[in-house]
N, C-alpha and C. Protein backbone atom coordinates (compact mmCIF):
# COMPACT_ATOMS: atom_id res chain seq x y z
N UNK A 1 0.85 -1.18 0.00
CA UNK A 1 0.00 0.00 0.00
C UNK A 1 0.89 1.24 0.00
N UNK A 2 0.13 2.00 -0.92
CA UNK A 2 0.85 3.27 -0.84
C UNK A 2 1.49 4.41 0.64
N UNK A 3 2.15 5.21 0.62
CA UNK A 3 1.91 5.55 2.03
C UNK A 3 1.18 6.85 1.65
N UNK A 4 0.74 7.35 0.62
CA UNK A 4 -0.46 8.28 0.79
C UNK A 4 -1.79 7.80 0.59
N UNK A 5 -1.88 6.29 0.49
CA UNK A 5 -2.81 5.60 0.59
C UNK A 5 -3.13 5.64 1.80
N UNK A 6 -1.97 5.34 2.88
CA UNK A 6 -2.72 5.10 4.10
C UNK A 6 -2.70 6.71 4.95
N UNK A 7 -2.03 7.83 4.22
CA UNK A 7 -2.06 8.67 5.08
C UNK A 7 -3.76 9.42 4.90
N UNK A 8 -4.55 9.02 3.65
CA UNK A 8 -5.60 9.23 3.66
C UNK A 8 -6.86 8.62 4.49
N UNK A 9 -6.38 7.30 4.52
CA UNK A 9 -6.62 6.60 5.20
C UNK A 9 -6.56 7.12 7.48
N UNK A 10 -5.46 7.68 7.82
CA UNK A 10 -5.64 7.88 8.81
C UNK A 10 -6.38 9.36 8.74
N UNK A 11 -6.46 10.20 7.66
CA UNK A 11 -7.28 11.47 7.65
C UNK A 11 -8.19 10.36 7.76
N UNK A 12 -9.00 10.36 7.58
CA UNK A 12 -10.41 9.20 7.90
C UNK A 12 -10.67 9.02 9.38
N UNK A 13 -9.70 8.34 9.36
CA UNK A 13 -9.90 7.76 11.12
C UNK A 13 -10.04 8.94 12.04
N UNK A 14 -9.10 10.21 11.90
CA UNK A 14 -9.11 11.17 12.64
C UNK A 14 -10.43 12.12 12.84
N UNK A 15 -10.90 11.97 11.21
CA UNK A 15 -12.06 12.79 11.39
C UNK A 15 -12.91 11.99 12.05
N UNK A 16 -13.11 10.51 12.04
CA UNK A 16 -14.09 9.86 12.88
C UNK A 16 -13.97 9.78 14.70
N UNK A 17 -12.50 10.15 14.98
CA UNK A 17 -12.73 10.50 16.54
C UNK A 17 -13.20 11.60 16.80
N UNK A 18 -13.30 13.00 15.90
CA UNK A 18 -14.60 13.60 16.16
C UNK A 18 -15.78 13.30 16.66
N UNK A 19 -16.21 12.37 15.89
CA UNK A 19 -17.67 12.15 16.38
C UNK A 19 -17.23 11.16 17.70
N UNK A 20 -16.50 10.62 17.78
CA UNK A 20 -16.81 9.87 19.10
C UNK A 20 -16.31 11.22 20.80
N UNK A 21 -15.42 12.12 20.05
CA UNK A 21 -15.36 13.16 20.88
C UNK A 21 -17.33 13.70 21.47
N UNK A 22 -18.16 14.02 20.17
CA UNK A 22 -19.02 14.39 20.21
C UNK A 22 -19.83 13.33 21.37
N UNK A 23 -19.55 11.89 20.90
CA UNK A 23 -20.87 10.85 21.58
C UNK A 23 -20.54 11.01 23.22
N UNK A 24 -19.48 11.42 23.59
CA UNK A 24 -19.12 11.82 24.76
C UNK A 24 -20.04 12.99 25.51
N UNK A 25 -20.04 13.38 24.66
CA UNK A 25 -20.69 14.82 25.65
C UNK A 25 -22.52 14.28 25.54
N UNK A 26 -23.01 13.15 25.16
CA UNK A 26 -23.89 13.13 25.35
C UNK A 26 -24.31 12.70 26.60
N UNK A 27 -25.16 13.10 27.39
CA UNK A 27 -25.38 13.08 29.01
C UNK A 27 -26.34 11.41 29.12
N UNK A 28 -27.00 10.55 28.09
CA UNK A 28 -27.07 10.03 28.64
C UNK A 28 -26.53 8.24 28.00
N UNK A 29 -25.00 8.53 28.16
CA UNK A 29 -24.59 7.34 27.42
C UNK A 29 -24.09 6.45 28.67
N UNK A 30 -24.38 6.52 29.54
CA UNK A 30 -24.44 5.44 30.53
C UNK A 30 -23.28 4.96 30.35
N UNK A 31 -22.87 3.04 30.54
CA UNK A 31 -21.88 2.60 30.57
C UNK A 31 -20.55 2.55 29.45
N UNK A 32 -21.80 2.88 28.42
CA UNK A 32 -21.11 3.03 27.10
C UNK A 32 -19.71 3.88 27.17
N UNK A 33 -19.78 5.34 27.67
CA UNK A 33 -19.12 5.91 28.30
C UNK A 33 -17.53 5.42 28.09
N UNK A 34 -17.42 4.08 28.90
CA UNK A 34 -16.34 3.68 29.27
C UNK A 34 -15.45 3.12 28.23
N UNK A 35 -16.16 2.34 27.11
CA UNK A 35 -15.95 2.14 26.27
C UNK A 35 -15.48 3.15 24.94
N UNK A 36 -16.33 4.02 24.66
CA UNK A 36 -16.27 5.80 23.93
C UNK A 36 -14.31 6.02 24.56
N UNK A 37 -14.71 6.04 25.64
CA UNK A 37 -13.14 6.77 25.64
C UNK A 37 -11.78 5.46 25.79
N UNK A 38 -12.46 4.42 25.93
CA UNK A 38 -10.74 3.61 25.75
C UNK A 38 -10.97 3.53 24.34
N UNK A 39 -11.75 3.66 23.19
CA UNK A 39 -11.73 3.94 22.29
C UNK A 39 -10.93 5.00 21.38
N UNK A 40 -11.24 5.98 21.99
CA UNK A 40 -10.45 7.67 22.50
C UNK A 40 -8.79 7.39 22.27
N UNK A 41 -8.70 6.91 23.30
CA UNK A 41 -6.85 6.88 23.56
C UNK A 41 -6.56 5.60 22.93
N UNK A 42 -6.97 4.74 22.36
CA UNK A 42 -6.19 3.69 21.58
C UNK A 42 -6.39 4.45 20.12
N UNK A 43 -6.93 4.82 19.26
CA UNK A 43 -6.92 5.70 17.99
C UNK A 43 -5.56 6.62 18.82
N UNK A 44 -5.62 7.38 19.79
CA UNK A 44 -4.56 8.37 19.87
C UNK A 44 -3.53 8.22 19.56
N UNK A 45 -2.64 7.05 20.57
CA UNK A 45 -2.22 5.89 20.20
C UNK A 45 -1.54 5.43 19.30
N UNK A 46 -2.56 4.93 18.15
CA UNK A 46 -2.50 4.64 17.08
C UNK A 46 -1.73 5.59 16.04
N UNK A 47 -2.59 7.07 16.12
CA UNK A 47 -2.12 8.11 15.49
C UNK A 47 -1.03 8.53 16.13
N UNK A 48 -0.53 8.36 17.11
CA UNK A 48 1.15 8.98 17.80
C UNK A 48 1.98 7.71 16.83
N UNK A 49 1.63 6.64 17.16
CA UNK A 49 2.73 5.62 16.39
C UNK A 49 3.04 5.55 15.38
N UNK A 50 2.06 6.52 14.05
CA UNK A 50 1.68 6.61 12.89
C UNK A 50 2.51 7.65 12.94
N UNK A 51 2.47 8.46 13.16
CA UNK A 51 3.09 9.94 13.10
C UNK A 51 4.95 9.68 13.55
N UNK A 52 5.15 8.98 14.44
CA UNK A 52 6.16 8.62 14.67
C UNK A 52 7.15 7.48 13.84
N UNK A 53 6.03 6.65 12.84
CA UNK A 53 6.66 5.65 11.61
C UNK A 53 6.82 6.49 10.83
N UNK A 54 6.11 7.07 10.87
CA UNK A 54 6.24 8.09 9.25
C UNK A 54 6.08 9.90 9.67
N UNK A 55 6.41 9.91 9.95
CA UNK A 55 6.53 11.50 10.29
C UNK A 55 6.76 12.39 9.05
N UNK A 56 5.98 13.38 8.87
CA UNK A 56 5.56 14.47 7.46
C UNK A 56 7.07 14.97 7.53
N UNK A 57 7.32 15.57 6.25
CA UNK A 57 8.86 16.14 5.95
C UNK A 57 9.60 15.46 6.00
């Protein structure tokens, strides 16, 4: 795979922890909650290790 294949590819992913930023602030996501955010920091994670294999410039 290309690596601007996958750097499009993590634009993707990034814009989708948006919305899970968003499902957070909803007041009534109960246990889910817990799940939403180890969700959160493993994408982070993901994107630090990404950024650190391949780092822009």
């Amino acid at each position: 795979m290309e690596l601007q294949a996958i750097r499009d590819r993590i634009a993707t992913i990034q814009s989708k922890r948006e919305s899970l930023i968003r499902l957070l602030e909803q007041p009534d996501l109960g246990t889910l909650r817990i799940d939403v955010n180890q969700a959160i920091e493993e994408m982070d994670d993901l994107l630090e290790e990404f950024d650190r294999t391949f780092p822009v410039g």
